[in-house]
Protein backbone atom coordinates (compact mmCIF):
# COMPACT_ATOMS: atom_id res chain seq x y z
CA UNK A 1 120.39 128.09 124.24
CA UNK A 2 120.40 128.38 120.49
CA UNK A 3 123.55 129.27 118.52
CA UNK A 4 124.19 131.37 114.66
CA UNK A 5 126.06 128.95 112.66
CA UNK A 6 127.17 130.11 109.16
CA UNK A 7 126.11 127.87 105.82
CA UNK A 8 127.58 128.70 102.38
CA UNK A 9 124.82 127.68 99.76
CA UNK A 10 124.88 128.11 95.71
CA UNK A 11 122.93 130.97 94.61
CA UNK A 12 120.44 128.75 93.12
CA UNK A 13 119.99 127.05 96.38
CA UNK A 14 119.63 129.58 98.33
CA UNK A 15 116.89 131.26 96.07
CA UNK A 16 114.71 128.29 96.04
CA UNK A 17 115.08 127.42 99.41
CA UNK A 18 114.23 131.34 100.33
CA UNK A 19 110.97 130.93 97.97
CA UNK A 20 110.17 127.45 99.48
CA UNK A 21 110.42 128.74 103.05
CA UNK A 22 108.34 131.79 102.37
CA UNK A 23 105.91 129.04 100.99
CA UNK A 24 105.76 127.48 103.75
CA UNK A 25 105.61 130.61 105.86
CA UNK A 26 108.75 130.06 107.89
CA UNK A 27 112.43 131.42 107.61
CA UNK A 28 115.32 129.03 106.19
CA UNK A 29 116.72 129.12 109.90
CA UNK A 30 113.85 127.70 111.36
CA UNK A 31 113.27 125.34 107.75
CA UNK A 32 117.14 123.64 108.56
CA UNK A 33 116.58 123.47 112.36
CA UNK A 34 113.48 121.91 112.00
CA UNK A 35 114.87 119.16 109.21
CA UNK A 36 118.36 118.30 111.33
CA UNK A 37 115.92 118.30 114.87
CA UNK A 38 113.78 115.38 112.71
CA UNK A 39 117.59 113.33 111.90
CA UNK A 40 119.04 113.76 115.08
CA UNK A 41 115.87 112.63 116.74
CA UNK A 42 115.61 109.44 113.98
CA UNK A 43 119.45 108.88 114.62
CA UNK A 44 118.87 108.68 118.72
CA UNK A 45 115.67 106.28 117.72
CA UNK A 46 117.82 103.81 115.64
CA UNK A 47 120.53 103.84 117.74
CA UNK A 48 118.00 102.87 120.85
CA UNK A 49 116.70 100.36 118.54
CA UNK A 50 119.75 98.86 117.65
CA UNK A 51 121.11 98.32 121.35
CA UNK A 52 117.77 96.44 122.03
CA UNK A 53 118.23 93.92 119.16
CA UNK A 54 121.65 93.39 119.92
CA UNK A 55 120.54 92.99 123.12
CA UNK A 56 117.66 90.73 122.39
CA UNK A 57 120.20 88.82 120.25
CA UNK A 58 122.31 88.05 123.14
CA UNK A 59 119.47 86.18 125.19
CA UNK A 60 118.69 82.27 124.37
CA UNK A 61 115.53 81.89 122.36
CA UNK A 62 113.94 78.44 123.12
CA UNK A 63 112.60 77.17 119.73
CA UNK A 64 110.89 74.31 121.26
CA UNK A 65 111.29 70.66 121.00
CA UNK A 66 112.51 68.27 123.42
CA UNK A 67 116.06 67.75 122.08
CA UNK A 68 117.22 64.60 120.19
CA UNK A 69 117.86 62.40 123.23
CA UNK A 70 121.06 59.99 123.33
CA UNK A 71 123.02 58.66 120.31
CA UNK A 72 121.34 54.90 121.15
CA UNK A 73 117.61 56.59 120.72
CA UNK A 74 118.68 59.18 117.94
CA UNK A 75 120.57 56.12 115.49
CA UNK A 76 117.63 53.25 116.68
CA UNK A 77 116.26 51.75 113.41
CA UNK A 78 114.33 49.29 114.70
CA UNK A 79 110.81 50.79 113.67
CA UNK A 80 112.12 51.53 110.02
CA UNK A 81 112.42 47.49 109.90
């Protein structure tokens, strides 16, 4: 269902946006629909995005290596000797 909403736009504005839409061959309704459709649709994109990195964030990430072992093995000097 689509609804009228009411914009108040300088003169200026609102005479270059009327010549740019009849450039493009389109109304200034259908100009401003189009435009907010594209940020609402980017906003709903980032916002998915952003609950699978924080997501992704939450998990362990195993950046390999085999750990340092005990503090015997880790402080051993023996082979700098």
């Amino acid at each position: 269902m689509k609804q009228n909403i009411t914009l108040a736009l300088d003169q200026e504005i609102l005479k270059a946006a009327r010549v740019y839409a009849a450039q493009q061959g389109t109304s200034i309704s259908a100009l401003l629909a189009e435009n907010l459709r594209e940020k609402v649709e980017q906003q709903r994109h980032y916002e998915q995005s952003r609950q699978i990195a924080l997501a992704l964030l939450d998990q362990a990430w195993s950046l390999g290596g085999s750990g340092i072992g005990d503090r015997e093995t880790l402080h051993d000097r023996s082979a700098l000797r």
